[in-house]
N, C-alpha and C. Protein backbone atom coordinates (compact mmCIF):
# COMPACT_ATOMS: atom_id res chain seq x y z
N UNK A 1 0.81 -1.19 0.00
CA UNK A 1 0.00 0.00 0.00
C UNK A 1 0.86 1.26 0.00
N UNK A 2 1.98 1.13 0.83
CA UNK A 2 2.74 2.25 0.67
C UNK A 2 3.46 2.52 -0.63
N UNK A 3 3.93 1.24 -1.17
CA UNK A 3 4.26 1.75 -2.63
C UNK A 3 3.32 2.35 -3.37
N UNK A 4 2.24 2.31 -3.58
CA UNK A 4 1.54 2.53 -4.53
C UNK A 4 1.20 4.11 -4.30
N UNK A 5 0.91 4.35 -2.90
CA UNK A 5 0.76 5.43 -2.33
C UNK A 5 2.02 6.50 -2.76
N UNK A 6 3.71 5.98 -2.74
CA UNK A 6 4.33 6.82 -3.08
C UNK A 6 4.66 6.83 -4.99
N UNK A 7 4.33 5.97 -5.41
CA UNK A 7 3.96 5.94 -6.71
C UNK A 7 3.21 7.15 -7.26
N UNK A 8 1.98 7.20 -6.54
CA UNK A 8 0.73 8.40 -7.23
C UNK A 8 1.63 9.35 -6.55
N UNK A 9 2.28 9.56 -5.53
CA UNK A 9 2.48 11.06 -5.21
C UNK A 9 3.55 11.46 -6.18
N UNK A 10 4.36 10.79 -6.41
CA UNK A 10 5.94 10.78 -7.43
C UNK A 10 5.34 10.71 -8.90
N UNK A 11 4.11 10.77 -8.80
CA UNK A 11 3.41 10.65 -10.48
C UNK A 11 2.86 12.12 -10.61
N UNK A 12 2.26 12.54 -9.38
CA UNK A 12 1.69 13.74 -9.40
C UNK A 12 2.80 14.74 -9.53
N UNK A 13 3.59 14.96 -8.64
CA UNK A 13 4.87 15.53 -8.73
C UNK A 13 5.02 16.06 -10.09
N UNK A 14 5.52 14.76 -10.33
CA UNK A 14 5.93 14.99 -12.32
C UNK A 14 5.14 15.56 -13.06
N UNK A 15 3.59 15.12 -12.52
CA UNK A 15 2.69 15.94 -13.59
C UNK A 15 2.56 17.20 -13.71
N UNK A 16 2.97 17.61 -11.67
CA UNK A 16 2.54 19.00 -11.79
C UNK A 16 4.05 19.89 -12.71
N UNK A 17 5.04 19.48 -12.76
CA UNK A 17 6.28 19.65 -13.02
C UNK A 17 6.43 19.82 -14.63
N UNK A 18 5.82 19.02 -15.20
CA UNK A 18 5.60 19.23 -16.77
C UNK A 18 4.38 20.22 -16.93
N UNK A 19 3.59 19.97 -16.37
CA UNK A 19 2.81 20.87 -16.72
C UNK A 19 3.00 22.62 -16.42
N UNK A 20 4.11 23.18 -15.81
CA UNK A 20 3.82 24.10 -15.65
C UNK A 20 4.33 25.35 -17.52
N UNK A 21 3.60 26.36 -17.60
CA UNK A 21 3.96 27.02 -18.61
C UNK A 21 5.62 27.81 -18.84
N UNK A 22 6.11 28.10 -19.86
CA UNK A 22 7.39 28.92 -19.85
C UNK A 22 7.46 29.83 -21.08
N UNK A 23 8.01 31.19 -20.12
CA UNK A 23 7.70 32.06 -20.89
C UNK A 23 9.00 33.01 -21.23
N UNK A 24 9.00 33.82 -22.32
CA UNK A 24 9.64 34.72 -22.27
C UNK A 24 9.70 36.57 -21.99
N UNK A 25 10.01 36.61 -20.68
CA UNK A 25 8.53 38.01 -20.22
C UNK A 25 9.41 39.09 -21.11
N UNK A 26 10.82 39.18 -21.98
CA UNK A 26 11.24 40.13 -22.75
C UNK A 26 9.99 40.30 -24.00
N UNK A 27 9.22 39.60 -24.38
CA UNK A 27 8.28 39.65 -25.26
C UNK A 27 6.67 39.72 -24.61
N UNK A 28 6.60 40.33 -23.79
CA UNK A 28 5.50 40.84 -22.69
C UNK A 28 5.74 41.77 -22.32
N UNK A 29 4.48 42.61 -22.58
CA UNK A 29 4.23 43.76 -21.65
C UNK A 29 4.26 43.19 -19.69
N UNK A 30 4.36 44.21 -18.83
CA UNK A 30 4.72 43.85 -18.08
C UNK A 30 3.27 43.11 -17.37
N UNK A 31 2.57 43.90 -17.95
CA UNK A 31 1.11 43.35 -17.46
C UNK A 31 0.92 42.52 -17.91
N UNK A 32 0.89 41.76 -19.10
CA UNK A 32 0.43 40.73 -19.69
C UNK A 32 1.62 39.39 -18.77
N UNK A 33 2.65 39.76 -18.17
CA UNK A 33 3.56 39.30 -17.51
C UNK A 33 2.37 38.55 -16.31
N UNK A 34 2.65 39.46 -15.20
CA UNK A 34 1.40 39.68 -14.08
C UNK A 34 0.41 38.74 -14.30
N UNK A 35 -0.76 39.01 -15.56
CA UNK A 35 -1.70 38.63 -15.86
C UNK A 35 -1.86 36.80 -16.52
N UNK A 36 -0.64 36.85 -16.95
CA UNK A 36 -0.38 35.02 -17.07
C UNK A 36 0.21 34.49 -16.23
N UNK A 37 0.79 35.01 -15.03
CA UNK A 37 0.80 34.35 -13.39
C UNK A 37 0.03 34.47 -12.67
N UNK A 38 -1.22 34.97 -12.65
CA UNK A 38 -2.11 35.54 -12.24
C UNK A 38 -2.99 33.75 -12.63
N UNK A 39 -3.47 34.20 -13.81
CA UNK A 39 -4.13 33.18 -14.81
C UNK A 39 -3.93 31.69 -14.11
N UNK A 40 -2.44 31.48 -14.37
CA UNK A 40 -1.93 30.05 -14.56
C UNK A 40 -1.31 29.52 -12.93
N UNK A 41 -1.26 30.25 -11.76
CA UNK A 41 -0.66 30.73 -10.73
C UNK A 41 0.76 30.08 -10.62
N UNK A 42 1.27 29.86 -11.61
CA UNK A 42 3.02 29.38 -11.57
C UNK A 42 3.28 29.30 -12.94
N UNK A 43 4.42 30.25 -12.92
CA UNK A 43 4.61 29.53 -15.05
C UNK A 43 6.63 30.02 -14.45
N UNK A 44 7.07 29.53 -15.61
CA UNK A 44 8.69 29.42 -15.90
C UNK A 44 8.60 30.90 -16.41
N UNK A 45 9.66 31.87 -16.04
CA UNK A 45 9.91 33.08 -16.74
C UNK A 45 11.74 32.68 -17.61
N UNK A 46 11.86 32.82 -18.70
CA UNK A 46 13.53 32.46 -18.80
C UNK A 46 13.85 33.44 -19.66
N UNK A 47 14.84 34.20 -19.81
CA UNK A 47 15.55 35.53 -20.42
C UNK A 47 16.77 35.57 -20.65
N UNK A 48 17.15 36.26 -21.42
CA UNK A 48 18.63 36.52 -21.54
C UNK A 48 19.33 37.50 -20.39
N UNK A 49 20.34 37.88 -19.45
CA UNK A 49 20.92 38.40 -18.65
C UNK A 49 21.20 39.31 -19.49
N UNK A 50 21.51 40.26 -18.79
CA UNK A 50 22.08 41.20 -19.19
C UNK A 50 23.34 42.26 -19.22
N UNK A 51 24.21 41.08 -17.69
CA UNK A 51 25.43 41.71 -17.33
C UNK A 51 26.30 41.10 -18.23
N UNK A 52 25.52 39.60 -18.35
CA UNK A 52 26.26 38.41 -19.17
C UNK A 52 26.15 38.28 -19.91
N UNK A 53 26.49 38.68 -21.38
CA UNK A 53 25.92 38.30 -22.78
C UNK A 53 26.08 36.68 -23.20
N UNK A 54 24.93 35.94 -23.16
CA UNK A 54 24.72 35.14 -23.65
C UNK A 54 23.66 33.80 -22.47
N UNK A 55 23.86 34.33 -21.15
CA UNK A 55 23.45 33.84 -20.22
C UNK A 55 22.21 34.06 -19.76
N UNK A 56 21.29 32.78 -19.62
CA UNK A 56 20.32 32.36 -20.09
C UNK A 56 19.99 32.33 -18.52
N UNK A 57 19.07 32.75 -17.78
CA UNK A 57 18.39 33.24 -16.30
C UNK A 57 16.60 32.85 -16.77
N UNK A 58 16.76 31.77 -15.17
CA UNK A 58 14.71 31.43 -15.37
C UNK A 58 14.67 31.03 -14.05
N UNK A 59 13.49 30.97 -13.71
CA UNK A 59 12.96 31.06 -12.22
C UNK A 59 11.76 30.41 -12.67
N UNK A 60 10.90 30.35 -11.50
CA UNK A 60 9.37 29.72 -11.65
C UNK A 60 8.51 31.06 -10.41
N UNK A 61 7.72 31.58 -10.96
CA UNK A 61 7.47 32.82 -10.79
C UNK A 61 6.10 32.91 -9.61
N UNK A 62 5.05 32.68 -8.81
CA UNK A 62 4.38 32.26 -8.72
C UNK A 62 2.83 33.41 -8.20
N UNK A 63 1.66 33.10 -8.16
CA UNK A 63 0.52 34.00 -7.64
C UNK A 63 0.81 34.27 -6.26
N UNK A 64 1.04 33.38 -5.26
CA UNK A 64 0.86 33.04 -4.35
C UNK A 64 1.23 32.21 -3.50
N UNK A 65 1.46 32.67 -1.90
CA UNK A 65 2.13 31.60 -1.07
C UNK A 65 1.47 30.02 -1.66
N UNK A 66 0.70 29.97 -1.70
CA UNK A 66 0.10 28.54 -1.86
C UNK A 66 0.87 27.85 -2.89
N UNK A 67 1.58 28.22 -3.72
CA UNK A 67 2.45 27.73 -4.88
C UNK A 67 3.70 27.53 -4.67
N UNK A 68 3.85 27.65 -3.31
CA UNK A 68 5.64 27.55 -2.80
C UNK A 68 5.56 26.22 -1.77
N UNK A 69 6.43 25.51 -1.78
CA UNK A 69 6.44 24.37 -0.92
C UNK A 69 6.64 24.79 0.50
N UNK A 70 6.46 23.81 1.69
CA UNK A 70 6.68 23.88 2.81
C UNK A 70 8.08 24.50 2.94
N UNK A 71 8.08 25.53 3.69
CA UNK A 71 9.69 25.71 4.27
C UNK A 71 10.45 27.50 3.32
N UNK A 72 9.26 27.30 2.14
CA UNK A 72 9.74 28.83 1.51
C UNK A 72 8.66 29.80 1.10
N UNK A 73 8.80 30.49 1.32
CA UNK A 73 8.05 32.24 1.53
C UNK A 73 7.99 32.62 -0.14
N UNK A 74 7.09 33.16 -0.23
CA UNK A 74 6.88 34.26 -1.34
C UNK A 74 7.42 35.44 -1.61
N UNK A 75 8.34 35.59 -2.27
CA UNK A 75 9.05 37.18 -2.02
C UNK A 75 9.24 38.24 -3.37
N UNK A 76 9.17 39.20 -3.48
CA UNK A 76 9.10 40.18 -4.44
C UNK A 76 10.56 39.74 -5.06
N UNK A 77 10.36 40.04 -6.44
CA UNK A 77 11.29 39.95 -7.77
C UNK A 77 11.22 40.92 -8.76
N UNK A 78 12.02 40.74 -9.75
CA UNK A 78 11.68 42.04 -10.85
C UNK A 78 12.23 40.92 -11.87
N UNK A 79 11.44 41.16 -12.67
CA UNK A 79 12.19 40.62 -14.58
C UNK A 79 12.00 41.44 -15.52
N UNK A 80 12.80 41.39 -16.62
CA UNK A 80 12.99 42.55 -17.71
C UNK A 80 11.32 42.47 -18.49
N UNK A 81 10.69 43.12 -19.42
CA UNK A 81 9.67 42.86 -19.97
C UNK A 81 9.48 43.92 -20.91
N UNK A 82 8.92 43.67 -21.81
CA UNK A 82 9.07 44.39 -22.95
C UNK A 82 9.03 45.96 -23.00
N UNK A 83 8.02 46.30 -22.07
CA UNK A 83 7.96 47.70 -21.87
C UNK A 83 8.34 48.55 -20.47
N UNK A 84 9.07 47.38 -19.55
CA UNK A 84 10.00 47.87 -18.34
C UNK A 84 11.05 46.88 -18.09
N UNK A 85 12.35 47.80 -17.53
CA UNK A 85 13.38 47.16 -17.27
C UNK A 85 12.88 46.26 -15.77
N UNK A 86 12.47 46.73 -15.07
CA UNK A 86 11.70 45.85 -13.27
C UNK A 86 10.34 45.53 -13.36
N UNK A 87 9.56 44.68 -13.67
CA UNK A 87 8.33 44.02 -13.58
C UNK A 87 8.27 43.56 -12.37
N UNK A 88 7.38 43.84 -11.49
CA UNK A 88 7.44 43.37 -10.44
C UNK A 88 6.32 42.12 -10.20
N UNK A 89 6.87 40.86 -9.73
CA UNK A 89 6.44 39.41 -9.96
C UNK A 89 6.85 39.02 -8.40
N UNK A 90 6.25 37.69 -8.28
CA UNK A 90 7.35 36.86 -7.18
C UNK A 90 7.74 35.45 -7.12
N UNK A 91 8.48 35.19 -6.13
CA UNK A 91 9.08 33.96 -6.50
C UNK A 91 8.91 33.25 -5.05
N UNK A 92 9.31 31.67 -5.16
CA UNK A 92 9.40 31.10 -3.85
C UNK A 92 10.93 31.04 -3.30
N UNK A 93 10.89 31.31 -2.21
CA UNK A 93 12.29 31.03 -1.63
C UNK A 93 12.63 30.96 -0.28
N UNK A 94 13.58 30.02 0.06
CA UNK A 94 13.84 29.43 1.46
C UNK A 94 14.45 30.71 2.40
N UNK A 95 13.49 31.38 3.35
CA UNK A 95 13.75 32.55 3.98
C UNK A 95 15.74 32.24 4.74
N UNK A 96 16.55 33.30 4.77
CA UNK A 96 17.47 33.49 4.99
C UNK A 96 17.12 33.53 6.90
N UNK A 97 17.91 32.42 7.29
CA UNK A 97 17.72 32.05 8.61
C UNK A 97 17.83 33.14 9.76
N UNK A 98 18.77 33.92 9.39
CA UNK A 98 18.65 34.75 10.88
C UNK A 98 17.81 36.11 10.37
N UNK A 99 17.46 36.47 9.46
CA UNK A 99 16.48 36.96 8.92
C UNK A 99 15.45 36.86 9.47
N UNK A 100 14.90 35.76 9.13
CA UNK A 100 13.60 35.42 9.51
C UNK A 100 13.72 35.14 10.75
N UNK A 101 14.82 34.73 11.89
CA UNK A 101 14.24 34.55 12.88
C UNK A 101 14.00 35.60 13.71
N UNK A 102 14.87 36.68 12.87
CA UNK A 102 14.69 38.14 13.60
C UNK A 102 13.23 38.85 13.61
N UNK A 103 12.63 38.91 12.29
CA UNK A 103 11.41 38.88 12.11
C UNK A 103 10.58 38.54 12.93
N UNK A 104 10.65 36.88 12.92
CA UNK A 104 10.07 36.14 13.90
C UNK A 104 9.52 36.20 15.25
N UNK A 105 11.20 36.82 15.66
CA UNK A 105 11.16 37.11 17.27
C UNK A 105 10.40 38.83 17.19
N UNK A 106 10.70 39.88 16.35
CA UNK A 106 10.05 40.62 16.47
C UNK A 106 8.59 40.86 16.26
N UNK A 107 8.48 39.99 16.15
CA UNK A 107 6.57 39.84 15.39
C UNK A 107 6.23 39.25 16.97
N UNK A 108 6.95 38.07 17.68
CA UNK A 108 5.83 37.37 18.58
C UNK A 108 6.53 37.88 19.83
């Protein structure tokens, strides 16, 4: 039973993993950016850099805490987009430890 059980979850995984969209937000307005993470609540953003000529930068962008796994926060980002250099989007990421515990302790 337990195999089968970790079977469907390692199936789902993958599904959700292929399935997500990828985009190029240099060929987006910044809104239309917004508005297909909005839509889809996780898609691939991937671009060319710009310090680096030729270096290829992508993230997975998301609506909402609910789209980030256990253990990482939602946090503000910027990506290039057709009609601004900072689009403001966000991403998931594993909060920086004494950071957050500073936070932490100042919040409770």
């Amino acid at each position: 039973m337990k195999t089968i059980l970790l079977a469907a979850c390692l199936t789902l995984v993958a599904a959700q993993a292929q399935a997500i969209s990828r985009y190029d937000p240099t060929r987006m307005s910044c809104g239309k950016v917004q508005s297909t993470i909005a839509r889809q609540g996780a898609v691939i953003l991937r671009y060319q850099s710009t310090r680096v000529p030729g270096l290829p930068l992508y993230d997975r962008y998301v609506l909402s805490q609910q789209f980030c796994t256990m253990g990482e926060v939602r946090t503000r980002a910027y990506v290039p987009s057709a009609d601004t250099k900072s689009c403001p989007v966000y991403i998931c990421k594993r909060p920086d430890n004494e950071r957050f515990r500073h936070r932490f302790i100042r919040r409770h």
